[in-house]
N, C-alpha and C. Protein backbone atom coordinates (compact mmCIF):
# COMPACT_ATOMS: atom_id res chain seq x y z
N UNK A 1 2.39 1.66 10.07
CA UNK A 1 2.84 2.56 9.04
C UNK A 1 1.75 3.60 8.85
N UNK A 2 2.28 4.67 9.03
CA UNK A 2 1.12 6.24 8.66
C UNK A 2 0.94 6.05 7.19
N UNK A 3 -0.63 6.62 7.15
CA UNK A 3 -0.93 7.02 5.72
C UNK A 3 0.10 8.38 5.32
N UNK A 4 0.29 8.84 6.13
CA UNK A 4 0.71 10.22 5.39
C UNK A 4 2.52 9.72 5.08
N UNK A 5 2.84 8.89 5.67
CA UNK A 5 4.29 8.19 5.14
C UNK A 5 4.24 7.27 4.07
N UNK A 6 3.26 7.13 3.85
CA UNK A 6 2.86 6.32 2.32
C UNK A 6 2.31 7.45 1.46
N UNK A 7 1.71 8.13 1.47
CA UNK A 7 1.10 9.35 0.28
C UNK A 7 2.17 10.58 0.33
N UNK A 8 3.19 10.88 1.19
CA UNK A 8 4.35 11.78 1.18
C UNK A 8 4.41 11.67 0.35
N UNK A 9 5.44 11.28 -0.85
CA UNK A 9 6.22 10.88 -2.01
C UNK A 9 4.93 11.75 -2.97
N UNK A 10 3.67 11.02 -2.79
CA UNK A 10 2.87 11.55 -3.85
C UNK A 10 1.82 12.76 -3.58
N UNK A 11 1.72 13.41 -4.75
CA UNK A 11 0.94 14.60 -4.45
C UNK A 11 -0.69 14.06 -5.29
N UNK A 12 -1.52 14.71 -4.77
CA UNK A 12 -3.20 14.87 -4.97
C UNK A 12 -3.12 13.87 -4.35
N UNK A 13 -3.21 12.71 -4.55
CA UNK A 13 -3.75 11.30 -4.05
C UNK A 13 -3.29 11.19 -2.01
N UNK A 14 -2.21 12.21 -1.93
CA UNK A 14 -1.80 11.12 -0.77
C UNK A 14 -3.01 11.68 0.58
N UNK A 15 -3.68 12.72 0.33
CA UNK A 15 -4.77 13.39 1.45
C UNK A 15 -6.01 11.82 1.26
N UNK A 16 -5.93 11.22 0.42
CA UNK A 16 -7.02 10.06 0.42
C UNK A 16 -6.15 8.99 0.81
N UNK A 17 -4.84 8.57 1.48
CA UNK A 17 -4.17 7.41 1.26
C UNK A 17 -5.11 6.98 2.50
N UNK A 18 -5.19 7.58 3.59
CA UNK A 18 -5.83 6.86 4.92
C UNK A 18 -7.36 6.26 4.32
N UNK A 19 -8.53 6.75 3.48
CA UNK A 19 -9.63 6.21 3.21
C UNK A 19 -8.84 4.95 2.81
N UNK A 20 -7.81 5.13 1.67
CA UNK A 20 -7.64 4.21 0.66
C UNK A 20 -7.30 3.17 1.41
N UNK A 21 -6.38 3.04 2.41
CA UNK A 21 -6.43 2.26 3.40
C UNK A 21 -7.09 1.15 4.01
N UNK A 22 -8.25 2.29 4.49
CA UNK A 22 -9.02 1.63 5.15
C UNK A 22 -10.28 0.99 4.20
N UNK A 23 -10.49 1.39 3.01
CA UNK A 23 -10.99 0.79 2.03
C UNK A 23 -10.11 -0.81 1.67
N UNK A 24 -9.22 -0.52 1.39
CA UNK A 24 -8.61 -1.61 1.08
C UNK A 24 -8.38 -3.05 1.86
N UNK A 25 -8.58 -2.42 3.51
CA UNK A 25 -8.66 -3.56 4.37
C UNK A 25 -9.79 -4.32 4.55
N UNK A 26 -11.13 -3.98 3.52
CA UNK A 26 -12.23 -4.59 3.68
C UNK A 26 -11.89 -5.18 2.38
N UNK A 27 -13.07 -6.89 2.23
CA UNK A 27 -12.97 -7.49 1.38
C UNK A 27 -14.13 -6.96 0.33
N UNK A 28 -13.77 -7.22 -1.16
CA UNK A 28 -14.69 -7.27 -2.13
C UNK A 28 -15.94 -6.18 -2.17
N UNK A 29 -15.19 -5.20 -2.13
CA UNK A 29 -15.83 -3.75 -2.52
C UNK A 29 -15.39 -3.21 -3.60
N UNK A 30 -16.65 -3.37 -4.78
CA UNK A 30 -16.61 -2.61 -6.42
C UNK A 30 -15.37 -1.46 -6.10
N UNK A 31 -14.68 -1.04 -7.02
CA UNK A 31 -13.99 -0.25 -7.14
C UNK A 31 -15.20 1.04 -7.17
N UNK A 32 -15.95 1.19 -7.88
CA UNK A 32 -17.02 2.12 -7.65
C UNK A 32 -17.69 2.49 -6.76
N UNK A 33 -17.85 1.85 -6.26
CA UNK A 33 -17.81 1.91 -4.39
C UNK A 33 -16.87 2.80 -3.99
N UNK A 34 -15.91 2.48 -4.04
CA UNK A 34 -14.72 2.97 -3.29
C UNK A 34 -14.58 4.61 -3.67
N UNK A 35 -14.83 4.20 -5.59
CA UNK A 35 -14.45 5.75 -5.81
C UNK A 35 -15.58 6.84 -5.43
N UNK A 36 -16.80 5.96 -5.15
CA UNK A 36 -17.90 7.06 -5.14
C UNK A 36 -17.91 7.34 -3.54
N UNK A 37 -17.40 6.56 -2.37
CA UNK A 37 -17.08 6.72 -0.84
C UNK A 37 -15.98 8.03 -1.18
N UNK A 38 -14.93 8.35 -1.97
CA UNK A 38 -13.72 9.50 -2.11
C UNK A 38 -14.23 10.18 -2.81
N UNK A 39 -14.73 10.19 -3.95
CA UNK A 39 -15.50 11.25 -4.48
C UNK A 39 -14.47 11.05 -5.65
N UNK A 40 -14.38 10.69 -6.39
CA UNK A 40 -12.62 10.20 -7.47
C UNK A 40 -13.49 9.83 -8.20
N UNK A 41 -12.97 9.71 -9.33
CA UNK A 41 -13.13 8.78 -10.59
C UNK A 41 -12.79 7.79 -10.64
N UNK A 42 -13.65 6.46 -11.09
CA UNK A 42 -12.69 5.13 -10.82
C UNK A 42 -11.13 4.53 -11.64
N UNK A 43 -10.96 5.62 -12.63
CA UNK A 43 -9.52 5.35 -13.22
C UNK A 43 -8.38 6.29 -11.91
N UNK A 44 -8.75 7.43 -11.19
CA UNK A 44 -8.04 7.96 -10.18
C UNK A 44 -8.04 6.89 -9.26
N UNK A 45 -8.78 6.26 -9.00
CA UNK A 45 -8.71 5.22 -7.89
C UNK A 45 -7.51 4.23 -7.85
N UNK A 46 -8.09 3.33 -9.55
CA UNK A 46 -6.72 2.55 -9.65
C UNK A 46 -5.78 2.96 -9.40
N UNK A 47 -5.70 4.49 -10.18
CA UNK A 47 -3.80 4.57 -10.17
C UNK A 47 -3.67 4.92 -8.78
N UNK A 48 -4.38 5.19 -7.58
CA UNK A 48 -4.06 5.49 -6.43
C UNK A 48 -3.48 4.28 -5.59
N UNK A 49 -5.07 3.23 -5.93
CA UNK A 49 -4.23 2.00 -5.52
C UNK A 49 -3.02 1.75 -6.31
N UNK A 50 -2.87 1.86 -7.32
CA UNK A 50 -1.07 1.38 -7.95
C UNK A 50 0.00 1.55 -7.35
N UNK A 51 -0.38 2.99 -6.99
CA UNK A 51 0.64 4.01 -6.37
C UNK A 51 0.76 3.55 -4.77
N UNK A 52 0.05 3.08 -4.58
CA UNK A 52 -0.50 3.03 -2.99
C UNK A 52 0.17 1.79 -2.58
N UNK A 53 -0.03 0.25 -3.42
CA UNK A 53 0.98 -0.47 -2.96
C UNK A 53 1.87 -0.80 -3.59
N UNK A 54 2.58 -0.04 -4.59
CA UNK A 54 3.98 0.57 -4.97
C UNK A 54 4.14 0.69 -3.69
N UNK A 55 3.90 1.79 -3.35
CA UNK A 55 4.99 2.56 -2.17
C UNK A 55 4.48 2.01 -0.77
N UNK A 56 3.69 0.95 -0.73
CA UNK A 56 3.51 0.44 0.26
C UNK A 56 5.03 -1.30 0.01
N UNK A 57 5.10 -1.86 -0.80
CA UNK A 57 6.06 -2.41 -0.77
C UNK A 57 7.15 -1.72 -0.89
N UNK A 58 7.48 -0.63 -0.97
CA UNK A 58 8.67 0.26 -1.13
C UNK A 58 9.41 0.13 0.46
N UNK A 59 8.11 0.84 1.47
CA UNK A 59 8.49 1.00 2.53
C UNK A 59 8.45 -0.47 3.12
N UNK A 60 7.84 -0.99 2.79
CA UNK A 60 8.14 -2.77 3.40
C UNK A 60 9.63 -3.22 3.32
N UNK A 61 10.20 -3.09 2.18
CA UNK A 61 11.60 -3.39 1.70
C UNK A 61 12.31 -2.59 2.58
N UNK A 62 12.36 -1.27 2.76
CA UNK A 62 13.05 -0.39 3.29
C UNK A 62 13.02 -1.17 4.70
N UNK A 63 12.08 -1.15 5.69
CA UNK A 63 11.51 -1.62 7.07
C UNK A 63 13.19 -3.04 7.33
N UNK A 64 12.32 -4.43 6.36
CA UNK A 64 12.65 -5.00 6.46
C UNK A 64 14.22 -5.54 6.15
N UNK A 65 15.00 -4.15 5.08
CA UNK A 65 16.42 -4.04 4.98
C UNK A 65 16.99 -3.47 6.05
N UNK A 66 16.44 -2.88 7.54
CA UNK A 66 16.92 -2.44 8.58
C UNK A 66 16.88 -3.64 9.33
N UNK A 67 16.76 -4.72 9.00
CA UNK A 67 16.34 -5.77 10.13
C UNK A 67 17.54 -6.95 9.54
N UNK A 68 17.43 -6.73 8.18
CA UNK A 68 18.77 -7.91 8.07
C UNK A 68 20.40 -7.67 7.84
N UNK A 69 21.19 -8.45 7.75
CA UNK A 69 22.41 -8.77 7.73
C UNK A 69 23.18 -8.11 6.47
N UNK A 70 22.27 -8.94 5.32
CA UNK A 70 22.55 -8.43 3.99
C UNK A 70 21.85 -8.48 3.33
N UNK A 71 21.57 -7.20 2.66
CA UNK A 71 20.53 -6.63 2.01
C UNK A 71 20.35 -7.37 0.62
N UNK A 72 21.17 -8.61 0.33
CA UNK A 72 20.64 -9.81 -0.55
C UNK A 72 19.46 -10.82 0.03
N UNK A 73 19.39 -10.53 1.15
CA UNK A 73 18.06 -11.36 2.08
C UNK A 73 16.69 -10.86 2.00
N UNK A 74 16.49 -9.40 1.67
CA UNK A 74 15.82 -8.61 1.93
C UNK A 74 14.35 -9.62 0.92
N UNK A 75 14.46 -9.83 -0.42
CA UNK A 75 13.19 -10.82 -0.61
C UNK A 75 13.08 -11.91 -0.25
N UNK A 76 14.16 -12.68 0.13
CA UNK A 76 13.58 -13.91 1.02
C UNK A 76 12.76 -13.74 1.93
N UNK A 77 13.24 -12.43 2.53
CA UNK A 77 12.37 -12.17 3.95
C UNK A 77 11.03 -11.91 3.32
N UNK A 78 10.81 -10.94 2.64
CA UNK A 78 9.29 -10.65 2.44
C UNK A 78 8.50 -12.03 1.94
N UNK A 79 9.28 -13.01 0.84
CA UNK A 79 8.56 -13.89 0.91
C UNK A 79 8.18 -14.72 2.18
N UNK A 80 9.06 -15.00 3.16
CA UNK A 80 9.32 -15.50 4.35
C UNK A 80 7.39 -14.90 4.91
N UNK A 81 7.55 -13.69 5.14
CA UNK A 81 6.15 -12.49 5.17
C UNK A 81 5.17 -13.03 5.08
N UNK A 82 5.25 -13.13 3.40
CA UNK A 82 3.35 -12.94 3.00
C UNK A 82 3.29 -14.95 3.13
N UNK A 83 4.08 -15.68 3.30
CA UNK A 83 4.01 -16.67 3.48
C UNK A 83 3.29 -16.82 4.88
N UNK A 84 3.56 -16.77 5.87
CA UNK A 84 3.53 -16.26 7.24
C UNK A 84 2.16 -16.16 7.17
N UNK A 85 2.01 -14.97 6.78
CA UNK A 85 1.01 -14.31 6.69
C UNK A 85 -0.44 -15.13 5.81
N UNK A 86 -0.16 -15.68 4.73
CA UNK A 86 -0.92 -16.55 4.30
C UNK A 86 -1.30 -18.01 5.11
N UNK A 87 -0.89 -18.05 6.43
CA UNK A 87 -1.41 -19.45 6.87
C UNK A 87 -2.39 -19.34 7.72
């Protein structure tokens, strides 16, 4: 999934979605950290991350409603996911 298909929807924040990203895939880095690596304020940060996996489960749902039968499955599957994913 592109950063710029996750920060589309949003304006100011989405030119940082790729740092935010790749910030986010490391463990246990101060939010101050993060905001002082973007140059943000650390209340811009949060709401970026808010925004960020908002619309990162947005497009997950979307993904994964092209893959099933009926779109009443669609959270089983994601739980199905991070289950998966948690072992």
């Amino acid at each position: 999934m592109s950063p710029s298909r996750v920060g589309a929807r949003e304006g100011g924040w989405g030119q940082n979605a790729e740092s935010l990203l790749g910030l986010f895939r490391r463990c246990n880095i101060p939010l101050a950290a993060i905001a002082d690596e973007l140059g943000m304020a650390e209340g811009a940060v949060k709401t970026a991350a808010s925004r960020l996996r908002k619309r990162y489960g947005e497009i997950l749902r979307e993904e994964i409603a092209r893959t099933v039968a009926d779109l009443a499955d669609v959270e089983d599957e994601v739980r199905a996911l991070f289950a998966a994913l948690a072992r």
